[in-house]
C-alpha atoms as a PDB file:
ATOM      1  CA  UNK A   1       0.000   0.000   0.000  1.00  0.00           C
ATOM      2  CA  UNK A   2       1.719   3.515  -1.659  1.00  0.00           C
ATOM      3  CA  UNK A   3       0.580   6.605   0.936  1.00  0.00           C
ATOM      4  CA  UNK A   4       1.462   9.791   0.322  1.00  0.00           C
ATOM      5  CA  UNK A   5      -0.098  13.487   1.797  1.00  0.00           C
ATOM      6  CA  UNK A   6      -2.217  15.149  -0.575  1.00  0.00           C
ATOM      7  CA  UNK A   7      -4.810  18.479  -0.249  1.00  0.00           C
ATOM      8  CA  UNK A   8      -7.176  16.625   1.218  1.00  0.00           C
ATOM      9  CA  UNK A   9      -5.181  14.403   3.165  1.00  0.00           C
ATOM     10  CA  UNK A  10      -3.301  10.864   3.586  1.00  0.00           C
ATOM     11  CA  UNK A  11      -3.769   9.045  -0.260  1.00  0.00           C
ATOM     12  CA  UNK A  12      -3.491   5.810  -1.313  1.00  0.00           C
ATOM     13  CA  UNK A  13      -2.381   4.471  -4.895  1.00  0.00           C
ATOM     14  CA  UNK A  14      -4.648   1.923  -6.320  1.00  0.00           C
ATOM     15  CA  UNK A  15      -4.534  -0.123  -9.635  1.00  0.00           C
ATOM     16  CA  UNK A  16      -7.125  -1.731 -11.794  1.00  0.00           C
ATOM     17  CA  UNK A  17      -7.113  -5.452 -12.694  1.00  0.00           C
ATOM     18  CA  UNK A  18      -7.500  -6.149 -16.702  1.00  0.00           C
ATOM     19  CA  UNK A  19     -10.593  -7.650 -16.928  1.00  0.00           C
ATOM     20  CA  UNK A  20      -9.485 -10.212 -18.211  1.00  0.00           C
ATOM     21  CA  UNK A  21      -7.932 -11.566 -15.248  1.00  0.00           C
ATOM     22  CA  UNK A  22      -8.522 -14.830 -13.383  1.00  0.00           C
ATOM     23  CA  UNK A  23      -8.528 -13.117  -9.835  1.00  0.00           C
ATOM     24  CA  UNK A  24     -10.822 -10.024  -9.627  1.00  0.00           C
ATOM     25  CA  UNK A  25     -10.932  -8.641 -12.681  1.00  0.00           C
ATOM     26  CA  UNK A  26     -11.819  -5.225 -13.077  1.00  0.00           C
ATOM     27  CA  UNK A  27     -11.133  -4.766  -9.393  1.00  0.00           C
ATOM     28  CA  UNK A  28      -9.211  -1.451  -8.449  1.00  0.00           C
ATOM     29  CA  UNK A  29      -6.620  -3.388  -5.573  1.00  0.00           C
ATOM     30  CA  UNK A  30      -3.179  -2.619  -3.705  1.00  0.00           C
ATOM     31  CA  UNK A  31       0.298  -3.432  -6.077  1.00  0.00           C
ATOM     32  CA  UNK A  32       0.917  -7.183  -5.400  1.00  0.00           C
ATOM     33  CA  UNK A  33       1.642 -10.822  -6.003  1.00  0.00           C
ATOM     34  CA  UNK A  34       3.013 -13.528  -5.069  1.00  0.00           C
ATOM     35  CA  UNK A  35       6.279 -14.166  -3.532  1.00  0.00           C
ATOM     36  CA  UNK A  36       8.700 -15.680  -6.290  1.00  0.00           C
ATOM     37  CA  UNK A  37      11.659 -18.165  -5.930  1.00  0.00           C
ATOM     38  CA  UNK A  38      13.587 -14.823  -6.880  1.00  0.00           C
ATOM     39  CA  UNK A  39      12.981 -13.232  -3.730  1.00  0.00           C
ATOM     40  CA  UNK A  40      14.423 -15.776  -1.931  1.00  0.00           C
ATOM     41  CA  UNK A  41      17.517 -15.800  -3.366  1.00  0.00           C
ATOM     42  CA  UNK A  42      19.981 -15.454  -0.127  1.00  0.00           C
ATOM     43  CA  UNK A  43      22.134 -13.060  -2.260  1.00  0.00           C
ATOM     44  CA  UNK A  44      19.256 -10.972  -1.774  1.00  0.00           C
ATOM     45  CA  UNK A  45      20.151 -10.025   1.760  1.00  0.00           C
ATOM     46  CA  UNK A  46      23.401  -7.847   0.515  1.00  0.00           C
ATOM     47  CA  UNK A  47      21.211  -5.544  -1.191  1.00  0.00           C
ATOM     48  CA  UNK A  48      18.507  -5.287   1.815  1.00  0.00           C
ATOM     49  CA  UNK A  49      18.882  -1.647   3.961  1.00  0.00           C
ATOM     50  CA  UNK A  50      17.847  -2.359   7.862  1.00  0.00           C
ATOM     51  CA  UNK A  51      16.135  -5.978   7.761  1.00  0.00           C
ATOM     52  CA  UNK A  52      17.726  -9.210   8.059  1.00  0.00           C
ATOM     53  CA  UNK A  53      15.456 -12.358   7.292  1.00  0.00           C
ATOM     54  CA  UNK A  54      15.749 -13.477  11.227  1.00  0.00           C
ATOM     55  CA  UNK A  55      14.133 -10.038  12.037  1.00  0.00           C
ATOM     56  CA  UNK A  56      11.154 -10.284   9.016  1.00  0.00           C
ATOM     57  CA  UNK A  57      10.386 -13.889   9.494  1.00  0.00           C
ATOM     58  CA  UNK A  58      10.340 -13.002  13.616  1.00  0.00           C
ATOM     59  CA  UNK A  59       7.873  -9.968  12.634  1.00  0.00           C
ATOM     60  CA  UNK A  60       5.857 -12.496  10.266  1.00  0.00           C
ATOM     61  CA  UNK A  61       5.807 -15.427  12.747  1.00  0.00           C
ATOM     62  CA  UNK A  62       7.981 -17.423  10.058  1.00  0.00           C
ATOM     63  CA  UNK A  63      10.694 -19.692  10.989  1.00  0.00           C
ATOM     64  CA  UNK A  64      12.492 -18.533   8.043  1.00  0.00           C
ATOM     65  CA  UNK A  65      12.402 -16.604   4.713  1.00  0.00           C
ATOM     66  CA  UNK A  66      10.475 -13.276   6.047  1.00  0.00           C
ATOM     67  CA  UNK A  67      12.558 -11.004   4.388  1.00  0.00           C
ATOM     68  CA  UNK A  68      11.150 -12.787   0.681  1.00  0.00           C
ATOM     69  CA  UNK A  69       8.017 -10.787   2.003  1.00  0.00           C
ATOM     70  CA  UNK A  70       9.789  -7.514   2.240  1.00  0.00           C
ATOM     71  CA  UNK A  71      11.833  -8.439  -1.337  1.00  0.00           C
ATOM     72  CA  UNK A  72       8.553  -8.926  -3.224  1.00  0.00           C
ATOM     73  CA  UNK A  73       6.528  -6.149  -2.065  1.00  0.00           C
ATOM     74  CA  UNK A  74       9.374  -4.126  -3.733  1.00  0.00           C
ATOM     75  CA  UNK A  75       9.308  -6.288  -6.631  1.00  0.00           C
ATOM     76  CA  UNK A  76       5.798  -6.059  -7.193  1.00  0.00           C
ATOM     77  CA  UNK A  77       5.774  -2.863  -6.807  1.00  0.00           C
ATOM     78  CA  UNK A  78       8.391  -1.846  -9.186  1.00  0.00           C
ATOM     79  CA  UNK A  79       6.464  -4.487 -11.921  1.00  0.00           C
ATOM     80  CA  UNK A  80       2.990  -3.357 -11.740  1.00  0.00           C
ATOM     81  CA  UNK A  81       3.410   0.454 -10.575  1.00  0.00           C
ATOM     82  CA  UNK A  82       6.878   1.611 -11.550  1.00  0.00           C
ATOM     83  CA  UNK A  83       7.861   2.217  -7.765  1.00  0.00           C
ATOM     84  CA  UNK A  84      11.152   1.640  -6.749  1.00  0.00           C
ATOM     85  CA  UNK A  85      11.513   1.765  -3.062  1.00  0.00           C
ATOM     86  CA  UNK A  86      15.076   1.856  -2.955  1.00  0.00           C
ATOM     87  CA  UNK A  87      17.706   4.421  -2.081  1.00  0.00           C
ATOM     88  CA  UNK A  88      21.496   4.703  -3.067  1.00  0.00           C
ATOM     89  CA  UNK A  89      24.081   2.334  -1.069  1.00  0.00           C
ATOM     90  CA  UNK A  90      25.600   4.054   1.918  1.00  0.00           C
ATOM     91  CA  UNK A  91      24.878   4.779   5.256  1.00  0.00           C
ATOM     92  CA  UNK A  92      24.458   8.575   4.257  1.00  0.00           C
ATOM     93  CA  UNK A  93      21.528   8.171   1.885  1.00  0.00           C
ATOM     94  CA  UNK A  94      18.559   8.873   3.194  1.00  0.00           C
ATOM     95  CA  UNK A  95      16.405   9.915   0.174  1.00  0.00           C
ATOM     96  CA  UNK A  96      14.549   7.108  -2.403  1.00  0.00           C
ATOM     97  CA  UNK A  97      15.891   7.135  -5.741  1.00  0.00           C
ATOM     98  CA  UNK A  98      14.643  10.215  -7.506  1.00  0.00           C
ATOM     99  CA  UNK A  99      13.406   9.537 -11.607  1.00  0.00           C
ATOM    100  CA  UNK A 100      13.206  13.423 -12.039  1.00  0.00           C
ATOM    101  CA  UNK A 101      15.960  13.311 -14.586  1.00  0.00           C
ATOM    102  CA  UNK A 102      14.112  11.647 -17.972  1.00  0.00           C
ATOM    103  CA  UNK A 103      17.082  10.065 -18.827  1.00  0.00           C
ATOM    104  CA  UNK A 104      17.328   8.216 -15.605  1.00  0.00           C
ATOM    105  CA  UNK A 105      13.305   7.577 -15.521  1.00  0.00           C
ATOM    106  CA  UNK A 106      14.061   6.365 -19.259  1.00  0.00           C
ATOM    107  CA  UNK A 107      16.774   3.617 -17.783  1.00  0.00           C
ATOM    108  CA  UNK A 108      14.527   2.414 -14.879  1.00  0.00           C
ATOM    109  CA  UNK A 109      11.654   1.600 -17.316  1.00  0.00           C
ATOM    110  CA  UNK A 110      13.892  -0.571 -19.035  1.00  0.00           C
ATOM    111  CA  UNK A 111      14.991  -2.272 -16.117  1.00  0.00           C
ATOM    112  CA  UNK A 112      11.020  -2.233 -15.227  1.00  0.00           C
ATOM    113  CA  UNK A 113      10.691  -4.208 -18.268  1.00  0.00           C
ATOM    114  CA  UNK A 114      13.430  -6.523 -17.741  1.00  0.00           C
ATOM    115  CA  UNK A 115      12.004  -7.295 -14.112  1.00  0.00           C
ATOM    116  CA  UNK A 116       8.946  -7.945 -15.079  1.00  0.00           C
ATOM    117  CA  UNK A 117       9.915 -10.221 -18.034  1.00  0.00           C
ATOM    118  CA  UNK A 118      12.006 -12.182 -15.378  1.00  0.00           C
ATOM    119  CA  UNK A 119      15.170 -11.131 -17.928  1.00  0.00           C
ATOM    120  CA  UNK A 120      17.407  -9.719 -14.823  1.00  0.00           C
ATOM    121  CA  UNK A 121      16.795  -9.803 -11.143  1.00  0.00           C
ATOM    122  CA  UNK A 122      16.038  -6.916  -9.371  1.00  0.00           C
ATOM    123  CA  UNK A 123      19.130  -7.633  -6.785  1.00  0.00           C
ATOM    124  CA  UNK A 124      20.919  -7.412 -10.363  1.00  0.00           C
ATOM    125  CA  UNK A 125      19.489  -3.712 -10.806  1.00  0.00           C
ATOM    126  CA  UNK A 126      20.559  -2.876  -7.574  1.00  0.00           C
ATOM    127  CA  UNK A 127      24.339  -3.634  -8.046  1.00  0.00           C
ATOM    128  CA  UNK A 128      24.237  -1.714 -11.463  1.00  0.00           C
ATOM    129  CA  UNK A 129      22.732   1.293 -10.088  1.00  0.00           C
ATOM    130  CA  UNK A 130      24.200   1.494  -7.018  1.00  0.00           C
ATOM    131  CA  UNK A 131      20.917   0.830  -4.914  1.00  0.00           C
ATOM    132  CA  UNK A 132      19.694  -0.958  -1.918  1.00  0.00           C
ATOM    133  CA  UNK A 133      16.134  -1.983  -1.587  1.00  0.00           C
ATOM    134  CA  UNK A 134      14.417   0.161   1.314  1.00  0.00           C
ATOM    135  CA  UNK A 135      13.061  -2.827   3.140  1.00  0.00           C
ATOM    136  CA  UNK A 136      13.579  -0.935   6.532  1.00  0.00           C
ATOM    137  CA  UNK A 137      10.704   1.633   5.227  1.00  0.00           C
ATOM    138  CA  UNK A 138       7.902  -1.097   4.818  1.00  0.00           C
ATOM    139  CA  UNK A 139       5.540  -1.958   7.471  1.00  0.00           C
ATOM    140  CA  UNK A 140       3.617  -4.898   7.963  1.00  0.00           C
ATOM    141  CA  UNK A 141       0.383  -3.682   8.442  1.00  0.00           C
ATOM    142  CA  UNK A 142      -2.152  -6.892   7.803  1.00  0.00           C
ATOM    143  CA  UNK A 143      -3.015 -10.537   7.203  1.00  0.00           C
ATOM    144  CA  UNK A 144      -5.715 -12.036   5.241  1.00  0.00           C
ATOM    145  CA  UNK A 145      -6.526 -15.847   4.230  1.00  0.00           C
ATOM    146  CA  UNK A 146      -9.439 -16.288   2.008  1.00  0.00           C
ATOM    147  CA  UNK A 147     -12.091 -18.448   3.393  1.00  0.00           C
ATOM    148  CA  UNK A 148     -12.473 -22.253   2.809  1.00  0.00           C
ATOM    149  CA  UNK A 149     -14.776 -23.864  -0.106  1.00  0.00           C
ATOM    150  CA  UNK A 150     -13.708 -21.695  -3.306  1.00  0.00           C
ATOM    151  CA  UNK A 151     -11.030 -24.228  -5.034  1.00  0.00           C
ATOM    152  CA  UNK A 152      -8.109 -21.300  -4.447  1.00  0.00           C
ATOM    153  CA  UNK A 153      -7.239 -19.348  -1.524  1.00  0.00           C
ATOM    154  CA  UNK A 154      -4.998 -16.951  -1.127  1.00  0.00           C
ATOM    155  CA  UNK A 155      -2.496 -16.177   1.743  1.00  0.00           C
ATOM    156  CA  UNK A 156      -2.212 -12.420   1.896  1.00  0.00           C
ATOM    157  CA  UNK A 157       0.466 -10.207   3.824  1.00  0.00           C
ATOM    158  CA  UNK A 158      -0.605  -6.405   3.594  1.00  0.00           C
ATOM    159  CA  UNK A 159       2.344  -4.006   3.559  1.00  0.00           C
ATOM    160  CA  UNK A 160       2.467   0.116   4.040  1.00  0.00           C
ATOM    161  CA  UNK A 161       5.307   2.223   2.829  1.00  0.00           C
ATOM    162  CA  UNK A 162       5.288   5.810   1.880  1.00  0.00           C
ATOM    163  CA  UNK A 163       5.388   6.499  -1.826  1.00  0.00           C
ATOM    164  CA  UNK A 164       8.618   7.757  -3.096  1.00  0.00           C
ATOM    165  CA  UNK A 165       8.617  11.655  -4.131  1.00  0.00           C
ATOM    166  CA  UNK A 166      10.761  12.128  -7.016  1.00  0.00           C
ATOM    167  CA  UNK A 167       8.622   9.104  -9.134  1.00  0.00           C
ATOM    168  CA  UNK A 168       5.562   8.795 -10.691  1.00  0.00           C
ATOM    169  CA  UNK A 169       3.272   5.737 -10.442  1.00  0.00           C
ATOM    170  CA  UNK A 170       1.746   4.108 -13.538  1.00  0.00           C
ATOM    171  CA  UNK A 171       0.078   0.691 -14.094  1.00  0.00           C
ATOM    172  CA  UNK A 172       1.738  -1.305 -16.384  1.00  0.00           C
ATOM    173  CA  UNK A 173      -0.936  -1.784 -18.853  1.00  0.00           C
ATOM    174  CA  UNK A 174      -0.928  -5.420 -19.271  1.00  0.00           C
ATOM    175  CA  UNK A 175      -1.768  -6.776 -15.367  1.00  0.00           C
ATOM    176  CA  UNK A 176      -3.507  -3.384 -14.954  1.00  0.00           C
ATOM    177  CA  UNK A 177      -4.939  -0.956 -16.914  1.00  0.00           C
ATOM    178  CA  UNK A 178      -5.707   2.079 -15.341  1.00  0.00           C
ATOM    179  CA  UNK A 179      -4.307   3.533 -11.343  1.00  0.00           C
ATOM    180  CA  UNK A 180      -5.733   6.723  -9.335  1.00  0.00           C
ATOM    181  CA  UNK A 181      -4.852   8.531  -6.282  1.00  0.00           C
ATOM    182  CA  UNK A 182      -7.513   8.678  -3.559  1.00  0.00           C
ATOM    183  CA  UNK A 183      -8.041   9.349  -0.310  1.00  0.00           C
ATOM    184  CA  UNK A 184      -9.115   5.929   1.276  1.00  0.00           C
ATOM    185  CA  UNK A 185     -13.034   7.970   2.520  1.00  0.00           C
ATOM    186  CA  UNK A 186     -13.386   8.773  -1.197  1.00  0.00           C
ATOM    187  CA  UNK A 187     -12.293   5.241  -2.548  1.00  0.00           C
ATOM    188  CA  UNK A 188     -15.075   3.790  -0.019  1.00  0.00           C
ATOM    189  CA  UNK A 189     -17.752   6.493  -0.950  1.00  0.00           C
ATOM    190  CA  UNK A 190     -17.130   5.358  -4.804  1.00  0.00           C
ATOM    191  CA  UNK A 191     -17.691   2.186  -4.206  1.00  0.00           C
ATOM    192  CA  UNK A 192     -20.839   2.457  -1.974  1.00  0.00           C
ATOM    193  CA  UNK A 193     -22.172   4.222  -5.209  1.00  0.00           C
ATOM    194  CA  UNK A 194     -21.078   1.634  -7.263  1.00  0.00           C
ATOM    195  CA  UNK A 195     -18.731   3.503  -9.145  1.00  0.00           C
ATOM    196  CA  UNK A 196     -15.198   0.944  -7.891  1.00  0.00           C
ATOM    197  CA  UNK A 197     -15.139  -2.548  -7.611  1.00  0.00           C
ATOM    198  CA  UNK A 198     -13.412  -3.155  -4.172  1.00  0.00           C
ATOM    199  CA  UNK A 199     -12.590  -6.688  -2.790  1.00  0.00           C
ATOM    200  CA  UNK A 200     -13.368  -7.193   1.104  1.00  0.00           C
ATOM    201  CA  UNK A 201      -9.667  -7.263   2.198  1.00  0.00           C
ATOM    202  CA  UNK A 202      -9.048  -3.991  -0.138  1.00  0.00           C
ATOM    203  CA  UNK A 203     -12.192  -2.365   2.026  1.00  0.00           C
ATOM    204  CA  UNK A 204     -10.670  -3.145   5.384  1.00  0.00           C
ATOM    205  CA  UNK A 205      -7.960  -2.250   4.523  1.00  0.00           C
ATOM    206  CA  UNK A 206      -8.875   1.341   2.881  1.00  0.00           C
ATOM    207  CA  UNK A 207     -11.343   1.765   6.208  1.00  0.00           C
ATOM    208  CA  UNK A 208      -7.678   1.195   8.458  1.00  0.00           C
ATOM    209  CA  UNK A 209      -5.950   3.698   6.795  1.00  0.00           C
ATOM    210  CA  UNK A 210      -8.713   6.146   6.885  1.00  0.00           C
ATOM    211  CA  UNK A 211      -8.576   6.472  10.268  1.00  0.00           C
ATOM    212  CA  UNK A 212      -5.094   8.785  10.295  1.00  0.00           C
ATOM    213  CA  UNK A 213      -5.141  12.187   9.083  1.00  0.00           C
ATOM    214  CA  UNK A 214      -1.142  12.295   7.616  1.00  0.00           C
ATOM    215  CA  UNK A 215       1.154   8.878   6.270  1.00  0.00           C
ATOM    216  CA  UNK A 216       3.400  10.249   9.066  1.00  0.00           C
ATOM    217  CA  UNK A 217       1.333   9.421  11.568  1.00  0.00           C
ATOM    218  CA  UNK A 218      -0.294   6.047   9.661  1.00  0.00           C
ATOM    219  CA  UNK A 219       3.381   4.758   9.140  1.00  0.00           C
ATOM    220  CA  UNK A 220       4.771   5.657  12.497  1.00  0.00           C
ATOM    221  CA  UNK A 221       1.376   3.126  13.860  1.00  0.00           C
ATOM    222  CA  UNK A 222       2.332   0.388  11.485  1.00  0.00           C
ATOM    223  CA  UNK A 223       6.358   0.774  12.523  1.00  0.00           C
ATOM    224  CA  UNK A 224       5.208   0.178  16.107  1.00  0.00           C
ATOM    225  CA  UNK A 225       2.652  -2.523  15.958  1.00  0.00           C
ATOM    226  CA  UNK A 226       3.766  -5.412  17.978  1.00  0.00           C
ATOM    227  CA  UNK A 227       0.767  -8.085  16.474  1.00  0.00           C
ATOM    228  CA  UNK A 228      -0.828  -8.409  13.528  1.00  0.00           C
ATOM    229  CA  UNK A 229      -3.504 -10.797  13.761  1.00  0.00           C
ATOM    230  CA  UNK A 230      -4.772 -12.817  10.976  1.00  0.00           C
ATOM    231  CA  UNK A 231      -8.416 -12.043   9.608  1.00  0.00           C
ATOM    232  CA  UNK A 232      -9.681 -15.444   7.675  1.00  0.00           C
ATOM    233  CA  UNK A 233     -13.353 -14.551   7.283  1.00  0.00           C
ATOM    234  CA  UNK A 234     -15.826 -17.593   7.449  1.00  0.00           C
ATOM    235  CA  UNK A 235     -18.523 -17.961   4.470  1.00  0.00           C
ATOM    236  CA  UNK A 236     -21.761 -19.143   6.026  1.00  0.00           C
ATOM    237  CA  UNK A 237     -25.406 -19.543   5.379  1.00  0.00           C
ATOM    238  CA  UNK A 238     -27.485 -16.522   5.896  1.00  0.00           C
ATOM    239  CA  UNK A 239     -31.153 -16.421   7.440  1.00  0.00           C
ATOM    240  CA  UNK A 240     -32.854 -15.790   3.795  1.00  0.00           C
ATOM    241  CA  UNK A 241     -31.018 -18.832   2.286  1.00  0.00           C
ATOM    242  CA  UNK A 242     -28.047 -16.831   0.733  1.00  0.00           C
ATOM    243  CA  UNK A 243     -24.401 -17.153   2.035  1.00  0.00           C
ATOM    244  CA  UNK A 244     -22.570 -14.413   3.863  1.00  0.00           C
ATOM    245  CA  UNK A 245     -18.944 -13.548   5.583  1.00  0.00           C
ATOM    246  CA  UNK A 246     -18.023 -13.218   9.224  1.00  0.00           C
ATOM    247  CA  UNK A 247     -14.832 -11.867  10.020  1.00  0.00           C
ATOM    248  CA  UNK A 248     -13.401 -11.980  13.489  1.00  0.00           C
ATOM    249  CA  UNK A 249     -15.166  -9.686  16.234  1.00  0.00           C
ATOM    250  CA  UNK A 250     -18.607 -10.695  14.340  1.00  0.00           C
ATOM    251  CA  UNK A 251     -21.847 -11.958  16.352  1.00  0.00           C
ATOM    252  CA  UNK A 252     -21.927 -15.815  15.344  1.00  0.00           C
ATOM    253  CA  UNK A 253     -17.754 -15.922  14.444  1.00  0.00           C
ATOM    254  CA  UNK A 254     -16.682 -17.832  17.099  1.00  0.00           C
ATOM    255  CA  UNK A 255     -19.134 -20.788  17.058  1.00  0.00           C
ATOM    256  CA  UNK A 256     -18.811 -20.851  12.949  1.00  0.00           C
ATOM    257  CA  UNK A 257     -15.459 -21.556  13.472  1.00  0.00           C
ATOM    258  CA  UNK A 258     -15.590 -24.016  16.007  1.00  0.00           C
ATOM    259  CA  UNK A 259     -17.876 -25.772  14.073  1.00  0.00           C
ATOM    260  CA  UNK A 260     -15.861 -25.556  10.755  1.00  0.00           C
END
């Protein structure tokens, strides 16, 4: 999840599915995928600023290979929006790698391409450039597991990082085709009025956020959470015959899932 401060207040970056899509098509969601043998390369952890993978898998209740978590949010980020949260190597750099200068913009969508292709690694990008992946400025923020029954479910890890100044998100235009900033009220109120498609995760999510007024103060919350419990909403028969989701903290949860 990209934050950054606008007029109005904290935004959030969101990107469309193609419709065409197995998995919610046409659904406006966070950048993300899966996490890829290539993330858990261990030459990885050279090119990682402020998180070793004892620390991530610690903070992810892993017994190894957290930090692939950390590696792919980047990843995915940098393949579907053109976000690179990375900064230059060196204990002096503080700032994320600015793509003001169009020739430099010009030689990260190339390496966007070659990412995303699976032509070069991005730990390979980093070494060229001079980069290290800004792992230390990603939050873990939530975790989702799609109820039992449909034939795929999905193990979800929800990260937060502010979005970097000096670069300008686009959707790649073949897993997404269109991406919009909003503030996480207005992204709700459009799709009350039926104007977004929103999965349930994406909703929580969007309703979490909107509860800080700055990403300061939303990414200084997620830096210090100590738990982050997993929501794995039940699917079960409603009183007029129809199905419908519990999630944890729900009248009826507790006794669904005992009797699962």
């Amino acid at each position: 999840m990209l934050v950054r401060d606008g007029s109005g207040g904290i935004e959030v970056f969101l990107l469309r599915r193609n419709l065409r899509s197995d998995f919610v098509g046409g659904a406006y969601v966070f950048p993300g995928g899966a996490v890829d043998e290539v993330d858990r390369r261990a030459d990885l952890q050279e090119v990682c600023r402020g998180l070793s993978d004892d620390a991530a898998s610690q903070r992810l209740g892993l017994p190894r290979g957290g930090l692939a978590f950390w590696v792919a949010a980047v990843r995915e980020c940098f393949e579907e929006a053109g976000v690179l949260l990375a900064m230059p190597a060196g204990a002096g750099a503080a700032r994320l790698v600015s793509f003001r200068d169009e020739a430099v913009a010009a030689r990260f969508r190339l390496h966007r391409k070659a990412v995303d292709s699976g032509e070069r690694r991005l730990v390979e990008v980093c070494r060229d450039e001079g980069l290290e992946l800004a792992v230390d400025r990603i939050h873990y923020f939530s975790h989702w597991i799609t109820p039992e029954g449909p034939p795929r479910r999905y193990d979800t890890r929800f990260f937060v990082a502010a979005a970097p100044p000096e670069q300008v998100p686009l959707h790649d235009e073949r897993e997404t085709v269109a991406s919009l900033w909003l503030r996480p009220a207005e992204a709700l109120r459009r799709y009350r009025a039926g104007e977004l498609d929103l999965i349930l995760p994406t909703i929580k999510n969007l309703e979490a956020i909107e509860r800080f007024d700055s990403s300061t103060s939303l990414l200084a919350a997620a830096a210090s959470k100590v738990e982050v419990p997993t929501v794995e909403p039940l699917i079960v028969p409603g009183p007029d015959g129809n199905v419908r989701i519990l999630l944890p903290g729900d009248a009826g949860y507790e006794e669904a899932k005992a009797g699962a």
